[in-house]
Every structure is written in C-alpha cells, then in structure tokens.
PDB file of N, CA and C in Angstrom:
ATOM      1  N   UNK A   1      22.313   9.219  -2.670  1.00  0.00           N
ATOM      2  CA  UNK A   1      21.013   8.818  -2.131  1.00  0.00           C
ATOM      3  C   UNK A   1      20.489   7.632  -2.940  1.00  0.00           C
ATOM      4  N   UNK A   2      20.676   6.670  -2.491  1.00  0.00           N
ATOM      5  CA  UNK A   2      20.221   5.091  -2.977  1.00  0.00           C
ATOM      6  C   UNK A   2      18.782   4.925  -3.490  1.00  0.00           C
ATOM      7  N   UNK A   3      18.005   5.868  -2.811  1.00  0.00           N
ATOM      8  CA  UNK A   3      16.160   6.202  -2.423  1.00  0.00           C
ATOM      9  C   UNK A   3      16.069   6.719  -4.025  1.00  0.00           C
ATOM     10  N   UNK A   4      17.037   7.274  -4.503  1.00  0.00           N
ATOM     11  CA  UNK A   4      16.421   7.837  -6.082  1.00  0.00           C
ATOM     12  C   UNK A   4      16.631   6.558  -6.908  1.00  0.00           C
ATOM     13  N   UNK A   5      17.538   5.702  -6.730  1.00  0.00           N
ATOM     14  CA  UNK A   5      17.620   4.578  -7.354  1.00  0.00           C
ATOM     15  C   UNK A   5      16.443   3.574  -7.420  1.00  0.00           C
ATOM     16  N   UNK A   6      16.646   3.477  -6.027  1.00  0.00           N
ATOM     17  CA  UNK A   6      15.122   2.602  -5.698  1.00  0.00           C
ATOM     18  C   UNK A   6      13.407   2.894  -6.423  1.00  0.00           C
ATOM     19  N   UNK A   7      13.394   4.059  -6.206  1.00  0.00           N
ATOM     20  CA  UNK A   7      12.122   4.320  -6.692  1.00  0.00           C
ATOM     21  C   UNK A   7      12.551   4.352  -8.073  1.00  0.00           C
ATOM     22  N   UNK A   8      13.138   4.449  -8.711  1.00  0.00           N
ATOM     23  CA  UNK A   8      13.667   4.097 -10.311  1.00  0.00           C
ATOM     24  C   UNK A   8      12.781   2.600 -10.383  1.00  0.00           C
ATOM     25  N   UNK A   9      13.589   2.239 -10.157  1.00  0.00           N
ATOM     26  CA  UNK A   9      13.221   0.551  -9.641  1.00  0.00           C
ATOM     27  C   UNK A   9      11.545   0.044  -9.560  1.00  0.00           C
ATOM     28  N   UNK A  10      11.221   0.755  -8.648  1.00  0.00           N
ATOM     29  CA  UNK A  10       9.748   0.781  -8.292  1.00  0.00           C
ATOM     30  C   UNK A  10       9.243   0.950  -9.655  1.00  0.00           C
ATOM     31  N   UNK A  11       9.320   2.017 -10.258  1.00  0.00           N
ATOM     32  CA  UNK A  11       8.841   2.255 -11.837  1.00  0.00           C
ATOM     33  C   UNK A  11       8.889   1.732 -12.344  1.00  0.00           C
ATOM     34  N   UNK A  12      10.206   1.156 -12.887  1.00  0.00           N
ATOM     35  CA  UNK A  12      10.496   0.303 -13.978  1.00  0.00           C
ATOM     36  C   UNK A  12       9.567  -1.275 -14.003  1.00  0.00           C
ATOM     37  N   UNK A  13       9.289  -1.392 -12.306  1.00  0.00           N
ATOM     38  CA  UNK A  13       8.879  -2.664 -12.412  1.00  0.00           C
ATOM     39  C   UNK A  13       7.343  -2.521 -12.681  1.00  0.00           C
ATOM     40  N   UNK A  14       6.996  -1.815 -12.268  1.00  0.00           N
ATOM     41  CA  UNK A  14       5.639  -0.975 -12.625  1.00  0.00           C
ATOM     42  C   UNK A  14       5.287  -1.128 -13.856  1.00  0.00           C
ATOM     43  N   UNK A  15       6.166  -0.260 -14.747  1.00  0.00           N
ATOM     44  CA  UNK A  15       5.560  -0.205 -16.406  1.00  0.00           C
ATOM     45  C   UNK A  15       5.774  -1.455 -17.222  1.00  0.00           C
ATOM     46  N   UNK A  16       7.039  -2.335 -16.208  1.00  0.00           N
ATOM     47  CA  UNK A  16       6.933  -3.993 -17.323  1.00  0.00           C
ATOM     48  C   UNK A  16       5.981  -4.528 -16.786  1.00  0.00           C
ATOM     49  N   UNK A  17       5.118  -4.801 -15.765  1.00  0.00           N
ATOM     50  CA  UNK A  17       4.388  -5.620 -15.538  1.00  0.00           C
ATOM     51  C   UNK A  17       2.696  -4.949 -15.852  1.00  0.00           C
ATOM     52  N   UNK A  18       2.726  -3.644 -15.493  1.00  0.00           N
ATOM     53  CA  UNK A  18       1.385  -3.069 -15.938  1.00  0.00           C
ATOM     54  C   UNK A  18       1.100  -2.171 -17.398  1.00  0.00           C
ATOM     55  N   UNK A  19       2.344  -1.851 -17.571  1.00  0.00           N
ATOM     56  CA  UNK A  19       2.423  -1.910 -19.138  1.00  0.00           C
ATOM     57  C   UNK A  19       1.757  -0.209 -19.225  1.00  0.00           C
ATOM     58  N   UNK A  20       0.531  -0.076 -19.701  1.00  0.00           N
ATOM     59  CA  UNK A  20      -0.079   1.317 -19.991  1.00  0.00           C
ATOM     60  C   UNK A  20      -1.297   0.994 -19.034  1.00  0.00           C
ATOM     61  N   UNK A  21      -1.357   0.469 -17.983  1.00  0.00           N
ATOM     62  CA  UNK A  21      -2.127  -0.046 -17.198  1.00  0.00           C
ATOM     63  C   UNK A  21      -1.379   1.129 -15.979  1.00  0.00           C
ATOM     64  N   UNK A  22      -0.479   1.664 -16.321  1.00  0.00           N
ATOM     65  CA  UNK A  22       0.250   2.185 -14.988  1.00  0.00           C
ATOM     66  C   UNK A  22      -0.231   3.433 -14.878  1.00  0.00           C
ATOM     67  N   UNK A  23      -0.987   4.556 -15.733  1.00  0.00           N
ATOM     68  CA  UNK A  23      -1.498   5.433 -15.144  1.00  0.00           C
ATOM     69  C   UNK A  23      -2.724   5.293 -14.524  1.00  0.00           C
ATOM     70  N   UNK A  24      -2.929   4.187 -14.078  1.00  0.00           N
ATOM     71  CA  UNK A  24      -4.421   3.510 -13.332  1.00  0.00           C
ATOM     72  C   UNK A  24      -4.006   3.171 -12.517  1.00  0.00           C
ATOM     73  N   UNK A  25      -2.752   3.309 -11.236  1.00  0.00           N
ATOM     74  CA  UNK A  25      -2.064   2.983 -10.570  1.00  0.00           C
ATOM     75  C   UNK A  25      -2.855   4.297  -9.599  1.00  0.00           C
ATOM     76  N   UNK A  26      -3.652   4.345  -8.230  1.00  0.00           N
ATOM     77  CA  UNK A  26      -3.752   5.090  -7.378  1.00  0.00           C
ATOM     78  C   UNK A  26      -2.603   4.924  -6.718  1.00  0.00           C
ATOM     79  N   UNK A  27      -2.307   3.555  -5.700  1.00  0.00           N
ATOM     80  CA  UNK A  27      -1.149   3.683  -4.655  1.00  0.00           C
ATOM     81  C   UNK A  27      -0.104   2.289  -4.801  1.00  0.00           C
ATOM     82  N   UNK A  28       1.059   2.540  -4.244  1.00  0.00           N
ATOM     83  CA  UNK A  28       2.067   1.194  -4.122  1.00  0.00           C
ATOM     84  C   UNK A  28       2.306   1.495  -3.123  1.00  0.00           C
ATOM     85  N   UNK A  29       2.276   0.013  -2.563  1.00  0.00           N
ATOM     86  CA  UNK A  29       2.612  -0.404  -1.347  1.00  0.00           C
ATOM     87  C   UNK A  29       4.031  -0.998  -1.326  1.00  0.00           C
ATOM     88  N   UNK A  30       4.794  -0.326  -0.699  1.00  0.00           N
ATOM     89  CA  UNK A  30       6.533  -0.971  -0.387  1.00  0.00           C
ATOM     90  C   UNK A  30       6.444  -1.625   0.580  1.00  0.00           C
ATOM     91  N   UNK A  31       6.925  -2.758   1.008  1.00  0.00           N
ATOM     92  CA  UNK A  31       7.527  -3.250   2.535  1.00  0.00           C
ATOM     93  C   UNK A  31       9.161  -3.394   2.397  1.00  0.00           C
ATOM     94  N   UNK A  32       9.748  -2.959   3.417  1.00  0.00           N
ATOM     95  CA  UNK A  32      10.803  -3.048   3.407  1.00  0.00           C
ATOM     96  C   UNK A  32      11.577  -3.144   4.663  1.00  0.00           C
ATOM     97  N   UNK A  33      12.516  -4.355   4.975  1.00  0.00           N
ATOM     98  CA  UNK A  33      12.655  -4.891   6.304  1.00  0.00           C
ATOM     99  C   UNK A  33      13.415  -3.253   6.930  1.00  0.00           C
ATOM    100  N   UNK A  34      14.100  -3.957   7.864  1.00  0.00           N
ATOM    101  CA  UNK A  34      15.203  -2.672   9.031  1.00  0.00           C
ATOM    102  C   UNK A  34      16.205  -2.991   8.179  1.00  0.00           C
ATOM    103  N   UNK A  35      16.718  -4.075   7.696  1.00  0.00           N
ATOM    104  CA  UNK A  35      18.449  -4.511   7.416  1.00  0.00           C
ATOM    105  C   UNK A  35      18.535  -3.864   5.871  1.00  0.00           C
ATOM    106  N   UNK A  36      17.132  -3.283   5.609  1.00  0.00           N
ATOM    107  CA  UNK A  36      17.112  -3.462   3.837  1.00  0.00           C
ATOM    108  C   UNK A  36      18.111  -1.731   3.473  1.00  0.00           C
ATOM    109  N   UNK A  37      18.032  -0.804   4.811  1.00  0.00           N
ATOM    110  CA  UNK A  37      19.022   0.737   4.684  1.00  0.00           C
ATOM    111  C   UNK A  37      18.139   1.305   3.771  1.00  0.00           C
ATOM    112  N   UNK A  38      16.420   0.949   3.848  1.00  0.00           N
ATOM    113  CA  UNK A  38      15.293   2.287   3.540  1.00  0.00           C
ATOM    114  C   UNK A  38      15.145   3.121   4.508  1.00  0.00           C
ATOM    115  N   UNK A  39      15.181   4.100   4.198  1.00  0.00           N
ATOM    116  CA  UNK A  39      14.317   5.109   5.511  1.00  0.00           C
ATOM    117  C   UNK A  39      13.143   5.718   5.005  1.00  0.00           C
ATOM    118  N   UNK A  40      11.772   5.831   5.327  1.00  0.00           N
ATOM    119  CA  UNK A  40      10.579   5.699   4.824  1.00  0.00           C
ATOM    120  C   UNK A  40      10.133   7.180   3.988  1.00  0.00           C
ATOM    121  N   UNK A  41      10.986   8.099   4.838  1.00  0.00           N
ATOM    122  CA  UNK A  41      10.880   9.533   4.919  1.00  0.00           C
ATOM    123  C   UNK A  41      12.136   9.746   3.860  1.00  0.00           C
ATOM    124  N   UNK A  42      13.327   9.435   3.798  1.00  0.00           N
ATOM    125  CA  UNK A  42      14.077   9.420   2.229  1.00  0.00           C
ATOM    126  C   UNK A  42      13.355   8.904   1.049  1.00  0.00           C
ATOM    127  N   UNK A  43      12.758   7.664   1.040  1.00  0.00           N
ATOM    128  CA  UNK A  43      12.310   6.978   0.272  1.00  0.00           C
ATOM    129  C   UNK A  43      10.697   7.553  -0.561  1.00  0.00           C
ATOM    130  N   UNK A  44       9.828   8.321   0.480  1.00  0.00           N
ATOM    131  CA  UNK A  44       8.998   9.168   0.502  1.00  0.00           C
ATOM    132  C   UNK A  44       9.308  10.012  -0.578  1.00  0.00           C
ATOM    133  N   UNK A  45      10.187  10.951   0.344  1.00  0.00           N
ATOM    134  CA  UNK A  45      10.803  12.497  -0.489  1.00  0.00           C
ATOM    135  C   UNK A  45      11.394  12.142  -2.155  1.00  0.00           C
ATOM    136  N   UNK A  46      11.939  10.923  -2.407  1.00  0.00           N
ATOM    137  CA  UNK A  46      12.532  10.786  -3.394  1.00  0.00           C
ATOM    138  C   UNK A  46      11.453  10.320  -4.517  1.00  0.00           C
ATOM    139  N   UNK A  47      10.382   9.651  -3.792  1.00  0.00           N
ATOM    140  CA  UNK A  47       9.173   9.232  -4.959  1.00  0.00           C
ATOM    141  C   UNK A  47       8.595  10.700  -5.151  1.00  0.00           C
ATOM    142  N   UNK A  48       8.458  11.874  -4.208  1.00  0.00           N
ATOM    143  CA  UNK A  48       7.777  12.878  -4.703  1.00  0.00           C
ATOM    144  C   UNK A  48       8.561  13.679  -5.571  1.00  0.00           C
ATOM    145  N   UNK A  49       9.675  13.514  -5.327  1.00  0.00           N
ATOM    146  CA  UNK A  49      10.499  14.108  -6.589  1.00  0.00           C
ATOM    147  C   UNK A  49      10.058  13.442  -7.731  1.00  0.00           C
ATOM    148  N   UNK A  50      10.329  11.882  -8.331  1.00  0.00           N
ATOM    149  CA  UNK A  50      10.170  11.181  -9.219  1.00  0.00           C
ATOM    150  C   UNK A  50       8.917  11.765 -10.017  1.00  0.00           C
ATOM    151  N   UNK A  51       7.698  11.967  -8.923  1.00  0.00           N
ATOM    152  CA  UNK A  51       6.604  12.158  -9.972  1.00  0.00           C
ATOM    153  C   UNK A  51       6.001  13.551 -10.220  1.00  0.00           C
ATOM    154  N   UNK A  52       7.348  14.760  -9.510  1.00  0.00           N
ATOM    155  CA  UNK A  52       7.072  15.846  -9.684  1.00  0.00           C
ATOM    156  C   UNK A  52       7.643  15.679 -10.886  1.00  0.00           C
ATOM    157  N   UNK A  53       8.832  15.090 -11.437  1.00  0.00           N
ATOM    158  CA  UNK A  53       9.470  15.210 -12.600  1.00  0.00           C
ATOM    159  C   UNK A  53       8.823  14.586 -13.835  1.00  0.00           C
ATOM    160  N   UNK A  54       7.721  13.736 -13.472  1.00  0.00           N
ATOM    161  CA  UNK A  54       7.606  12.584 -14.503  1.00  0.00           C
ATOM    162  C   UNK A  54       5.892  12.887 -13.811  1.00  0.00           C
ATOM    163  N   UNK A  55       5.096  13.715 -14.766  1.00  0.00           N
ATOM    164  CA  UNK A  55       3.895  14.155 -14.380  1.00  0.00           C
ATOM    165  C   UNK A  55       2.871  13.350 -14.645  1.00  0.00           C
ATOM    166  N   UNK A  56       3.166  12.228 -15.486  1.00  0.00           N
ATOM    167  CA  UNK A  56       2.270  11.012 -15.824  1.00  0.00           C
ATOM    168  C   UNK A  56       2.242  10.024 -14.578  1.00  0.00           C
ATOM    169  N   UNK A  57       2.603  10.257 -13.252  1.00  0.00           N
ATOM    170  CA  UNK A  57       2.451   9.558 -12.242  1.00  0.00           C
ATOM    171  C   UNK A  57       1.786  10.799 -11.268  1.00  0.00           C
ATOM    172  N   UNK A  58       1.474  11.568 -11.045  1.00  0.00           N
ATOM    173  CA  UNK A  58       1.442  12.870 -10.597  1.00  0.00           C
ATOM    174  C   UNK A  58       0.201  12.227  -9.301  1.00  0.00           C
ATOM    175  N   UNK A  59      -0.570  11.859  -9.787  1.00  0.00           N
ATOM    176  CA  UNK A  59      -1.804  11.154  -8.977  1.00  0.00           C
ATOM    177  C   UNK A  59      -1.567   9.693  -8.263  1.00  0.00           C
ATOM    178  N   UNK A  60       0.011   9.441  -8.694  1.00  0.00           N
ATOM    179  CA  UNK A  60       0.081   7.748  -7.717  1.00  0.00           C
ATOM    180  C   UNK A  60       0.768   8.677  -6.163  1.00  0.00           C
ATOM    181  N   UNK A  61       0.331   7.497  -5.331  1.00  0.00           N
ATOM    182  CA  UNK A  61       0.730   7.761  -3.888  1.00  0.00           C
ATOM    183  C   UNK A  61       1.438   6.201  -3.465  1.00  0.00           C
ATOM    184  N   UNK A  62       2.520   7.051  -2.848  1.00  0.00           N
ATOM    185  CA  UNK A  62       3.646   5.446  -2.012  1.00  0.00           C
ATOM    186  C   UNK A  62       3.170   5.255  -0.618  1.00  0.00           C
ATOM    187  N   UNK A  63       2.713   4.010  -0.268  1.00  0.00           N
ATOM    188  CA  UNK A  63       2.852   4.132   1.450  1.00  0.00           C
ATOM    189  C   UNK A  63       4.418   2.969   1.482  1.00  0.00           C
ATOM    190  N   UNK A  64       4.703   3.195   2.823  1.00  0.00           N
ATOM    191  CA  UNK A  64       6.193   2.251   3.274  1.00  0.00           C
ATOM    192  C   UNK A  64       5.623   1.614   4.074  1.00  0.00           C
ATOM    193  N   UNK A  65       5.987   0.091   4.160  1.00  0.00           N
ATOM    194  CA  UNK A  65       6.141  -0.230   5.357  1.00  0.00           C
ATOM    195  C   UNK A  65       7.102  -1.070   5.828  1.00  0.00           C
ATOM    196  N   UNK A  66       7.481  -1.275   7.285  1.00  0.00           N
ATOM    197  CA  UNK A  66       8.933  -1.504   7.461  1.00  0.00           C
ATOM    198  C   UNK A  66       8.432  -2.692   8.351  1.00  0.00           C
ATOM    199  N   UNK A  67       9.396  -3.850   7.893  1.00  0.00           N
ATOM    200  CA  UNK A  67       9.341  -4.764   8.424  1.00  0.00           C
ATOM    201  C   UNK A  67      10.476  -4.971   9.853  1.00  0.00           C
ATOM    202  N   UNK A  68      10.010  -5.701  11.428  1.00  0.00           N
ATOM    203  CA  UNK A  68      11.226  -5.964  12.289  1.00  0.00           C
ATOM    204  C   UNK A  68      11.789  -6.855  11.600  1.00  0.00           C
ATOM    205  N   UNK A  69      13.126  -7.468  12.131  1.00  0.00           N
ATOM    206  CA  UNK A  69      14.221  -8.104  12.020  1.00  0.00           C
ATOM    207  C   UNK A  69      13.541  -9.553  13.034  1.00  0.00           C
ATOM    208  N   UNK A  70      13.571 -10.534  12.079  1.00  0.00           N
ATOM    209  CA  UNK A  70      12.901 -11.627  13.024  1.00  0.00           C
ATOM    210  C   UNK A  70      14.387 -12.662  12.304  1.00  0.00           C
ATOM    211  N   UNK A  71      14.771 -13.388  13.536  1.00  0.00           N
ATOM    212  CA  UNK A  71      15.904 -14.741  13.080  1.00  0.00           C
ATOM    213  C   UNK A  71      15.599 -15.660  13.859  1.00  0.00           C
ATOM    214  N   UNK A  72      15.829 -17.130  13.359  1.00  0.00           N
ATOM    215  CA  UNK A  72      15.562 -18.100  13.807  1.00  0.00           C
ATOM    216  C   UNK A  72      16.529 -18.483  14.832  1.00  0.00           C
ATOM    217  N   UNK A  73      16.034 -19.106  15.843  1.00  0.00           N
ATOM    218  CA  UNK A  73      16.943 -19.890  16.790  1.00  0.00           C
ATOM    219  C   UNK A  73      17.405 -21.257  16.397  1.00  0.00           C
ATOM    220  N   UNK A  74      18.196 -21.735  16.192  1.00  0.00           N
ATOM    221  CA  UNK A  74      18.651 -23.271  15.477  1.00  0.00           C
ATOM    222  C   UNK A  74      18.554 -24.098  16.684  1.00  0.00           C
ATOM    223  N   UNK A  75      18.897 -24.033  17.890  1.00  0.00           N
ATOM    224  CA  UNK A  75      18.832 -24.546  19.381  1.00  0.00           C
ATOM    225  C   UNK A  75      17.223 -24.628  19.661  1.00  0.00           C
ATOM    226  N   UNK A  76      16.882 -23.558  19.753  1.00  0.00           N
ATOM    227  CA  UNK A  76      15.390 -23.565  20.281  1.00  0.00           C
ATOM    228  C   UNK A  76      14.382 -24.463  19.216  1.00  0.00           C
ATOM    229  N   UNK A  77      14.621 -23.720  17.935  1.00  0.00           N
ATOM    230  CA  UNK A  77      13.697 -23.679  16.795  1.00  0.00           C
ATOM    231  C   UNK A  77      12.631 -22.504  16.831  1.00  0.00           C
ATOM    232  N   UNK A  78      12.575 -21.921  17.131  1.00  0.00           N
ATOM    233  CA  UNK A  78      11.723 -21.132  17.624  1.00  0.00           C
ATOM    234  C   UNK A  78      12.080 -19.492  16.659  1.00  0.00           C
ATOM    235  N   UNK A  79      11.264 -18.523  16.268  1.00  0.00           N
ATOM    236  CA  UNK A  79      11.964 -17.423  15.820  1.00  0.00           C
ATOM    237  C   UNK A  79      11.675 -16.317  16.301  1.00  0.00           C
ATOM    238  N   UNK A  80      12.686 -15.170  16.584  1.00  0.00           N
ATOM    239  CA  UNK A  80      12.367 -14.197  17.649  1.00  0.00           C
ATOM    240  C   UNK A  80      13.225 -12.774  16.919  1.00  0.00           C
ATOM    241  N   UNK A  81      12.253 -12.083  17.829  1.00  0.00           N
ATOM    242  CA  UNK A  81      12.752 -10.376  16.951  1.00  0.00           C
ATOM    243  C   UNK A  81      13.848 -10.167  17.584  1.00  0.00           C
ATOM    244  N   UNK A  82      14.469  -9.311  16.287  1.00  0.00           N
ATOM    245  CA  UNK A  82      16.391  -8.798  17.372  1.00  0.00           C
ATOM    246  C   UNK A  82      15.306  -7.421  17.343  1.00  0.00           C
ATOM    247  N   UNK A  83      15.732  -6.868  18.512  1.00  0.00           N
ATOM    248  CA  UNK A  83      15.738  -6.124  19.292  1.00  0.00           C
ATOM    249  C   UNK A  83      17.479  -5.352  19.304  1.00  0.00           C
ATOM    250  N   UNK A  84      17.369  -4.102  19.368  1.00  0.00           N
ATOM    251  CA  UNK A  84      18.822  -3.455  19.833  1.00  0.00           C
ATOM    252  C   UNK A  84      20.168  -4.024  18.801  1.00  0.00           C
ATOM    253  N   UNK A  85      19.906  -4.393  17.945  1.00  0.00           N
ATOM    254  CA  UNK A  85      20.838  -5.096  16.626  1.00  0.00           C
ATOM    255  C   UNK A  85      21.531  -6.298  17.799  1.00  0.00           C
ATOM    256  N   UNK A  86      20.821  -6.591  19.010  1.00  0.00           N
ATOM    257  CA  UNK A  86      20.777  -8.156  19.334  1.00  0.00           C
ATOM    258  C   UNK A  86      20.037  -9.140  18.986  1.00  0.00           C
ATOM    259  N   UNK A  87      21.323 -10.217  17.608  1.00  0.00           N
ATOM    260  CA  UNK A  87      20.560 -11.113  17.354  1.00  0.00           C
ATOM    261  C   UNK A  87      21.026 -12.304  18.697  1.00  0.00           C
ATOM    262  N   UNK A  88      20.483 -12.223  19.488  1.00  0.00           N
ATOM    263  CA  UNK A  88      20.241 -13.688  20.297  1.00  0.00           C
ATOM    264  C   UNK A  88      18.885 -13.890  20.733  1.00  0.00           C
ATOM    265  N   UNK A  89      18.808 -15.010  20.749  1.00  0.00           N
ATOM    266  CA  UNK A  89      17.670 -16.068  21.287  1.00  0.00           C
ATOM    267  C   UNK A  89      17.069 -15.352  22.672  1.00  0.00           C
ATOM    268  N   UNK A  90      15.782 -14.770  22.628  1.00  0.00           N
ATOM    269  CA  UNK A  90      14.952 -14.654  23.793  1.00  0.00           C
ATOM    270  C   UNK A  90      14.712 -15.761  25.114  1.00  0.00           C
ATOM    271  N   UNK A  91      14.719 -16.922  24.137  1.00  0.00           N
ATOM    272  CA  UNK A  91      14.357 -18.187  25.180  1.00  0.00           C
ATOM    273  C   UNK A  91      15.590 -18.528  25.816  1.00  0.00           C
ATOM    274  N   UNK A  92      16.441 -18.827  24.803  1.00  0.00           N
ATOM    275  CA  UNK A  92      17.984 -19.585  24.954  1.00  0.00           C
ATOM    276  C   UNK A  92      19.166 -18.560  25.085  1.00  0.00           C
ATOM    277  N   UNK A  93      18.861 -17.599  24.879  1.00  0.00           N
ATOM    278  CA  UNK A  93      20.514 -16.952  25.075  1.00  0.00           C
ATOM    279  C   UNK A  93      20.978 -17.395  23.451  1.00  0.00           C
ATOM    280  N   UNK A  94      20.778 -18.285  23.466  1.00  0.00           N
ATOM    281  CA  UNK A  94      21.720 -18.429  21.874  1.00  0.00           C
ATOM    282  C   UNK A  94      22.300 -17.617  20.547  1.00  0.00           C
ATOM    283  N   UNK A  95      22.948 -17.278  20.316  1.00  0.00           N
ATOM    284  CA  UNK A  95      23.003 -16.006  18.860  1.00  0.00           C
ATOM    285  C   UNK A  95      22.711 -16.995  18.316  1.00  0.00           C
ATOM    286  N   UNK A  96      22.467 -16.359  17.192  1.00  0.00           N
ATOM    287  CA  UNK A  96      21.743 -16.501  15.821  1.00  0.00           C
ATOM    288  C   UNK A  96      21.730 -15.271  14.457  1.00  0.00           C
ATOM    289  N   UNK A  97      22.384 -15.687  13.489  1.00  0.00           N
ATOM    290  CA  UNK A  97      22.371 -14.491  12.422  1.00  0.00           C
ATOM    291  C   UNK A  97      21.133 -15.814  11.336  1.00  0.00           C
ATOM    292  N   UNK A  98      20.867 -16.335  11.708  1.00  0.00           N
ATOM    293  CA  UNK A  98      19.637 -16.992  10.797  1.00  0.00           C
ATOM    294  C   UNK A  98      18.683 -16.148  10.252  1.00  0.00           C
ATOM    295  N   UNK A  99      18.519 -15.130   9.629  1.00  0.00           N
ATOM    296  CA  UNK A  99      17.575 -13.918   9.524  1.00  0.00           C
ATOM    297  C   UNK A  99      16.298 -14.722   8.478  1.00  0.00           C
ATOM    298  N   UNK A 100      15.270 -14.513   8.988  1.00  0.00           N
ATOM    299  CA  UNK A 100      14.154 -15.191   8.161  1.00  0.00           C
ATOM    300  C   UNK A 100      13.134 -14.343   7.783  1.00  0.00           C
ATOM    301  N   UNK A 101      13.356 -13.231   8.417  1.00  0.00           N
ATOM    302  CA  UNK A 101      12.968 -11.373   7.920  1.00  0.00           C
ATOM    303  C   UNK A 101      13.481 -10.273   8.357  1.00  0.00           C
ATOM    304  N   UNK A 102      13.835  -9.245   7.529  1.00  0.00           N
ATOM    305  CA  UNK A 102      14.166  -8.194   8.134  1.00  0.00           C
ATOM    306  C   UNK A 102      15.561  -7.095   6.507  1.00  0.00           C
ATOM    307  N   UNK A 103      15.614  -8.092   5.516  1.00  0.00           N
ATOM    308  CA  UNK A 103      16.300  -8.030   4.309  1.00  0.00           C
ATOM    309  C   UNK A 103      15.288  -7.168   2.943  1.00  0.00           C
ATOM    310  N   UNK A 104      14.378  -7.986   3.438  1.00  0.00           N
ATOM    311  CA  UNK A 104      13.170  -7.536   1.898  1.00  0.00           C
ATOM    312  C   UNK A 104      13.192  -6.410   1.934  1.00  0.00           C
ATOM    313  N   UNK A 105      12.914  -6.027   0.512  1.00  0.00           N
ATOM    314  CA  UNK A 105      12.590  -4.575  -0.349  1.00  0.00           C
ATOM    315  C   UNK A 105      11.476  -4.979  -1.554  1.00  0.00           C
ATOM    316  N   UNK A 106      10.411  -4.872  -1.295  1.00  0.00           N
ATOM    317  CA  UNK A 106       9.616  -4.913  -2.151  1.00  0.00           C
ATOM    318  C   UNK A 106       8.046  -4.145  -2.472  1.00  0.00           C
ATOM    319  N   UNK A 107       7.443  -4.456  -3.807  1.00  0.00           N
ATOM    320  CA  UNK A 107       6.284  -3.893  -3.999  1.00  0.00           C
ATOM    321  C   UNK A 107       5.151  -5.035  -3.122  1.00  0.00           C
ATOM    322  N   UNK A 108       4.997  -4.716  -2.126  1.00  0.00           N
ATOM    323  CA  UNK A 108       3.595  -5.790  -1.602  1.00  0.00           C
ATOM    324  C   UNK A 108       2.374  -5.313  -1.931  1.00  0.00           C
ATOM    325  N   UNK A 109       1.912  -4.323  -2.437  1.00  0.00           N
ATOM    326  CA  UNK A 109       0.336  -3.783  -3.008  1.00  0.00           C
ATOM    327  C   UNK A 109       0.487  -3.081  -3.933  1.00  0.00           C
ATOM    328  N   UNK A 110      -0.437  -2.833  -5.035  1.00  0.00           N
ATOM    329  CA  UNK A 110      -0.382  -2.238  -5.966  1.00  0.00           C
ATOM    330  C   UNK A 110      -2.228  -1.733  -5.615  1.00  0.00           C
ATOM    331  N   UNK A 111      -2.293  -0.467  -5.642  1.00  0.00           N
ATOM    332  CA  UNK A 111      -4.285  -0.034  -5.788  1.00  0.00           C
ATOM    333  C   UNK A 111      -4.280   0.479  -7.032  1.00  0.00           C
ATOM    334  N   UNK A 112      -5.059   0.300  -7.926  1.00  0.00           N
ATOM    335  CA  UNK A 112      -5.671   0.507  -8.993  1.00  0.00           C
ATOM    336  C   UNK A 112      -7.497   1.954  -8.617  1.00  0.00           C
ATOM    337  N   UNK A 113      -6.693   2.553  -9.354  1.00  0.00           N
ATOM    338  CA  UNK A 113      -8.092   3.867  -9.342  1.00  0.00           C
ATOM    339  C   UNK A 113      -9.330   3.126  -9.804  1.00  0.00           C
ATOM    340  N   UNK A 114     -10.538   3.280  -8.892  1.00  0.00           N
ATOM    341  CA  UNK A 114     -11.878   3.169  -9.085  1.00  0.00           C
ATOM    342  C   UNK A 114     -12.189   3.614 -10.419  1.00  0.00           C
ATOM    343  N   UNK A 115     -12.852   2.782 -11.521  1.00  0.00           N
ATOM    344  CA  UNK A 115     -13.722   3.303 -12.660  1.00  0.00           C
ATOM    345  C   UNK A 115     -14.565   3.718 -12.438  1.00  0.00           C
ATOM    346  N   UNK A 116     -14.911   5.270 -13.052  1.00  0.00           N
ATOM    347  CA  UNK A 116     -16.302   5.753 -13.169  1.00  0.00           C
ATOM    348  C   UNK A 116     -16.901   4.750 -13.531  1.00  0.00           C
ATOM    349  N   UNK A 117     -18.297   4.496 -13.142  1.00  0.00           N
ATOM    350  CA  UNK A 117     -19.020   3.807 -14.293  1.00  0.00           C
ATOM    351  C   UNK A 117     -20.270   5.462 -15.030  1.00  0.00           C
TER     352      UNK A 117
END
C-alpha cells in the first residue's frame, strides 16, 4: 500500500517546513490528479492509521482532492479533459498525451488551529 508511504511523506514535509509549528496544524489539504494512483479513501484510511499511531497529530484532519486529467491539443491549441482514459482532442479528433494536469500529488492547504485569545 503506497498510501502509507505517502502520508509518511505528507509528515515529513510538514515537520521540515513547520518545524514545532506542526501541532497547530488543524487540516491538510492534498490535491492529487487521476494519473497520480491515489485513491482518496486508501489515502484517508492510511492517514488515520498514521495519527492513531503517532498521537501528537491526533487532532489534524486530511481532506483529498482529485484533480481531472486535462492535455493539450498541439493542432488545436486548445486544452481538453480525457474523459474514458481518451486522450484525444474534443474539437479535432487529434490524440494528444501532452498532459498539463492530471500527474500532481501534493500539499495545496495547510489550516492552522484558531488561537484562543
């Protein structure tokens, strides 16, 4: 299961960049294309393991979100969603493996817990 790796990942990048700033972490936001082989509900289950094990995250929450598969048309210029793992051109008929989204795996939000005042 790749999903335990990943959220490894997620962490690690977590504590180098927020340092002891990371138990002030309410939620992370993932995006992650179709081509990237997340499934939201593996990826889910495997962060709730992570912070059943590792209780100093116990209060962060993951949302996913999954990006379509968008590739450029080189004929048209134009860029259009594959649909049905058909990459061709909506306008033109044309294939196209030009992928200009649909690869990414990343942290796109980080929420930080409200201070009492």
């Amino acid at each position: 299961m790749h999903e335990l790796s990943i959220v490894k990942d997620i962490f690690d990048t977590l504590e180098e960049h927020y340092d002891a700033k990371v138990e002030d972490i309410q939620q992370v936001q993932v995006t992650a294309g179709l081509l990237s082989n997340v499934q939201p509900v593996l990826i889910q289950n495997a962060f709730d393991a992570f912070i059943t094990d590792h209780p100093y995250y116990r209060e962060m929450e993951l949302e996913v979100l999954v990006n379509d598969i968008i590739a450029h048309c080189d004929h048209c210029k134009k860029d259009f969603q594959v649909r049905y793992h058909k990459f061709v051109c909506d306008d033109c008929g044309t294939p196209s493996a030009n992928i200009v989204q649909g690869n990414e795996l990343f942290i796109s939000k980080v929420i930080f817990k409200q201070k009492e005042h």
